[in-house]
Protein backbone atom coordinates (compact mmCIF):
# COMPACT_ATOMS: atom_id res chain seq x y z
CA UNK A 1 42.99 143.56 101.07
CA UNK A 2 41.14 141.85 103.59
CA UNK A 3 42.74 138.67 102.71
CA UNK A 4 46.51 139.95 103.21
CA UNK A 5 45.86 141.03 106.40
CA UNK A 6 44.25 137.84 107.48
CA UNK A 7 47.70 136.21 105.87
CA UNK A 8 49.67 139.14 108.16
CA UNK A 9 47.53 138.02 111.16
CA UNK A 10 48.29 134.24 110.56
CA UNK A 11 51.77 134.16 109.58
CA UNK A 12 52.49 136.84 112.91
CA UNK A 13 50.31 134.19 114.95
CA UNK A 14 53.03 131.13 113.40
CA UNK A 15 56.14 133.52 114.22
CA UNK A 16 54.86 133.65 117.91
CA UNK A 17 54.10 129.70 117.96
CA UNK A 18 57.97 128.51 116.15
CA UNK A 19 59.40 131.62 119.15
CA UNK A 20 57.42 129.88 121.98
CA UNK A 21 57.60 126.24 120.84
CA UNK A 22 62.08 127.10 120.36
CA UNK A 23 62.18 128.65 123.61
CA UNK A 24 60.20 125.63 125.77
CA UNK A 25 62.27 122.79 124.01
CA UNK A 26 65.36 125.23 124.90
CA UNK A 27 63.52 124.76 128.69
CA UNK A 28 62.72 121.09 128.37
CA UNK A 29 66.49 120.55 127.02
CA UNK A 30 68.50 122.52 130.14
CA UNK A 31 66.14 120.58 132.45
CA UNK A 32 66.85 117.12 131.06
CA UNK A 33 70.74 118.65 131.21
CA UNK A 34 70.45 119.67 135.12
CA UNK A 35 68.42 116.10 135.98
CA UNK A 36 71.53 114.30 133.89
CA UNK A 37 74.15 116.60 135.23
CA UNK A 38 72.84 116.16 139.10
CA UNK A 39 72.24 111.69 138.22
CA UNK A 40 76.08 111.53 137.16
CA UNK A 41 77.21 113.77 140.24
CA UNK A 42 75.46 111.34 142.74
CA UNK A 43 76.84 108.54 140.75
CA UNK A 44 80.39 109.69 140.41
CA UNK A 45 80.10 110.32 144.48
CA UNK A 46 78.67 107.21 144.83
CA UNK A 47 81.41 105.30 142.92
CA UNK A 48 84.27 107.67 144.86
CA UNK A 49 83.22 106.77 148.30
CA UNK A 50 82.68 103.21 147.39
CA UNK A 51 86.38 102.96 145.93
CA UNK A 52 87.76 104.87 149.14
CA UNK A 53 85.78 102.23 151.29
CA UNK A 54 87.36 99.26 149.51
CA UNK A 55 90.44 101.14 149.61
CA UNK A 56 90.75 101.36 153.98
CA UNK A 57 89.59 97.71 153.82
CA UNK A 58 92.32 96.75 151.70
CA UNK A 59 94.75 98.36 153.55
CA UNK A 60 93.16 97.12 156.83
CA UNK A 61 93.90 93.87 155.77
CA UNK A 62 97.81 94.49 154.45
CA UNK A 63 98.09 96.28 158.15
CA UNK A 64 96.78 92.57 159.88
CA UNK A 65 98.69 90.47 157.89
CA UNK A 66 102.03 92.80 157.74
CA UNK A 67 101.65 92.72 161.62
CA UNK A 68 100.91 89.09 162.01
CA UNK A 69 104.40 88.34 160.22
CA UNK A 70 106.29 90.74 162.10
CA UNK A 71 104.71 89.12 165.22
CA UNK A 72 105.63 85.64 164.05
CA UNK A 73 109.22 86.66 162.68
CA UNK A 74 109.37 88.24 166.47
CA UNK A 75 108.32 84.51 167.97
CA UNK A 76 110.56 82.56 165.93
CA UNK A 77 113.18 84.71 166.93
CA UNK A 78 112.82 85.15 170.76
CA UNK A 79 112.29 81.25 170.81
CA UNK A 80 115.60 81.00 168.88
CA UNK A 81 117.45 83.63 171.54
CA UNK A 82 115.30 81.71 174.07
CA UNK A 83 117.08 78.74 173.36
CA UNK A 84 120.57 80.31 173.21
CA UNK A 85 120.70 82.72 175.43
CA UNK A 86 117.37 83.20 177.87
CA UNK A 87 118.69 86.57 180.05
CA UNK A 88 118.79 88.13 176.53
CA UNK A 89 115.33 86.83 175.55
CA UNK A 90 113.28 88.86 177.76
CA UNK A 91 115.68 91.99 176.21
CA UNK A 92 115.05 91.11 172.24
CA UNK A 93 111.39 90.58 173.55
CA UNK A 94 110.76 93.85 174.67
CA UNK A 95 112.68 95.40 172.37
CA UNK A 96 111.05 93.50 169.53
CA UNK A 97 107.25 94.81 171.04
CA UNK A 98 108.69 98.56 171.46
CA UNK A 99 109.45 98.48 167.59
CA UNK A 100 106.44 96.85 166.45
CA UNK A 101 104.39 99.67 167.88
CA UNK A 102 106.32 102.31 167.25
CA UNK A 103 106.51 100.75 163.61
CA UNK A 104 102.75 100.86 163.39
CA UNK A 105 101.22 103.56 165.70
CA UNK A 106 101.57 106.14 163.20
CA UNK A 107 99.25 104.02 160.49
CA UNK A 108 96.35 105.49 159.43
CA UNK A 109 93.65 103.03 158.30
């Protein structure tokens, strides 16, 4: 008799260790999930603001280059009206500079 409860005791004290030993890995796992879950956020911001920083550089540097071409198509062609015609020159010239800014004033880089 004295035996059986002893076994009672012992296998109630095991049911109480498996229940507490399920429920802290069930802890330690949703931690390790938060700590991953948080790492991959920064990273993923990380990675986003990096990508939207190379992305305004790139287009920094179309915007130069698309503007040094229209300024040098806008040369060669006042120095060709220059040539023919100079009264108009100073015209296309300032015509030419009005559309190049009002071409590229509304850019956002």
């Amino acid at each position: 008799m004295k035996q059986k409860k002893q076994l009672a005791q012992a296998q109630l004290i095991i049911v109480g260790i498996k229940n507490r030993t399920r429920v802290t890995k069930a802890t330690l796992l949703d931690n390790d999930y938060q700590r991953a879950q948080e790492e991959l956020k920064g990273r993923f911001e990380l990675a986003t603001t990096t990508l939207k920083n190379r992305e305004r550089l790139i287009f920094s540097e179309i915007k130069k280059n698309l503007s040094l071409l229209v300024l040098k198509e806008v040369l060669v062609e006042e120095e060709d009206s220059r040539q023919s015609s100079p009264d108009l020159s100073e015209a296309y010239m300032k015509r030419s500079i009005k559309k190049f800014c009002n071409n590229f004033s509304g850019m956002k880089v």
